[in-house]
Each structure stands twice: as structure tokens, then as C-alpha cells.
Protein backbone atom coordinates (compact mmCIF):
# COMPACT_ATOMS: atom_id res chain seq x y z
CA UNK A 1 127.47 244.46 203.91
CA UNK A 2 127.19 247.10 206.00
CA UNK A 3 125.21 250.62 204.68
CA UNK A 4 121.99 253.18 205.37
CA UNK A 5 119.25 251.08 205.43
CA UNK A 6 116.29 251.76 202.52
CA UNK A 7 113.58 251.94 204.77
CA UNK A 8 114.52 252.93 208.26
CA UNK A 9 117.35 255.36 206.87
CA UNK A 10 119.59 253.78 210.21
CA UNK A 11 123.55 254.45 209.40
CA UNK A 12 125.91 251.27 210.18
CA UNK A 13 123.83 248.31 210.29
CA UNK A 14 124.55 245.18 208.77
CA UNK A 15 122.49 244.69 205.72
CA UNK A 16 120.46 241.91 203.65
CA UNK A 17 119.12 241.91 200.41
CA UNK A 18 115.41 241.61 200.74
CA UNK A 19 114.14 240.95 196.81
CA UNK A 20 110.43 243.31 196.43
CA UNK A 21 107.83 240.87 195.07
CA UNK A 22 105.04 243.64 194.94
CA UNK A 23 106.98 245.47 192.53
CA UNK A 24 106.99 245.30 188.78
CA UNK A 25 110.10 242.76 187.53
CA UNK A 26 112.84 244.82 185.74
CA UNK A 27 114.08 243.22 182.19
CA UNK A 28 112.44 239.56 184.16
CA UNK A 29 114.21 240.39 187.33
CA UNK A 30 112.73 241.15 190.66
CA UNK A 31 113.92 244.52 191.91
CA UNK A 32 115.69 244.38 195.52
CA UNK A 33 116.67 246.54 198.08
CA UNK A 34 118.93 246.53 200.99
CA UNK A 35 117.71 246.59 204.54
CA UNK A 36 118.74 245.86 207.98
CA UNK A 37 117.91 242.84 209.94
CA UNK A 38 115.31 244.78 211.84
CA UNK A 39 113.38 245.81 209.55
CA UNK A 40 113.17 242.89 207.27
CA UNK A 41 111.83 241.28 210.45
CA UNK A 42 109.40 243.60 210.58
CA UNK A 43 108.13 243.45 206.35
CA UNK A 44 108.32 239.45 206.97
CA UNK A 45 105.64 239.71 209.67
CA UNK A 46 103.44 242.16 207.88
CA UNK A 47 103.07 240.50 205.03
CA UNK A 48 102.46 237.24 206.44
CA UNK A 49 99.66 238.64 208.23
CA UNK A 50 98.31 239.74 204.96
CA UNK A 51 98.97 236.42 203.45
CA UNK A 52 97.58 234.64 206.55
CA UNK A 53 94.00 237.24 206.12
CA UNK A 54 93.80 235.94 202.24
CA UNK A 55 95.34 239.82 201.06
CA UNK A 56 96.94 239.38 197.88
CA UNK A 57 99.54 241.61 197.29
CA UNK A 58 102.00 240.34 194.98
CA UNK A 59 101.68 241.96 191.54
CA UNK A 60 102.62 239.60 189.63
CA UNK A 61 99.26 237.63 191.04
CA UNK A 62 97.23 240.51 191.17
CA UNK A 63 98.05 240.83 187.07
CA UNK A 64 96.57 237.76 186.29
């Protein structure tokens, strides 16, 4: 697919669907949003470095 990315707003770029963990589920579903390749690269290493520094930041673990 091929769109605006959500988060860097670039025009063109191929797209994936990159599904939001930290965000409340909808009716049981996890809410998504489309991004490019570039910057789901960039989210991926973020949060592991969270996860690899013992950062919780998944809600649905932070609810419990």
C-alpha cells in the first residue's frame, strides 16, 4: 500500500501496518496505524530499548 505516512507525514512511501500495543484495544481489537518502513524501524528500536531497560509500556500490562 502506498499512502502519507501517520507519523512522519512523508507522501508516496510504501506502507505497513504497525498494530499500537500502548493503546487502549477498541471493541477487543488493537488499534493500528499505517507507517512507512522507516519509521517502523525506528518505533521497533525505541521500544526495544525500553523493553531491554525493564520500561513497561504496554497498557494492557501497566492495567494489571
Amino acid at each position: 500500500m502506498v499512502g502519507i505516512c501517520a507519523m512522519c507525514k512523508e507522501k508516496g512511501t510504501d506502507l505497513t501496518k504497525h498494530h499500537v500495543h500502548e493503546a487502549p484495544k477498541r471493541n477487543g481489537i488493537t488499534q493500528t496505524i499505517m507507517i512507512c518502513q522507516k519509521c517502523h524501524a525506528n518505533h521497533n528500536l525505541y521500544t526495544m530499548a525500553l523493553r531491554d531497560n525493564n520500561i513497561v509500556t504496554d497498557r494492557r500490562e501497566l492495567e494489571s
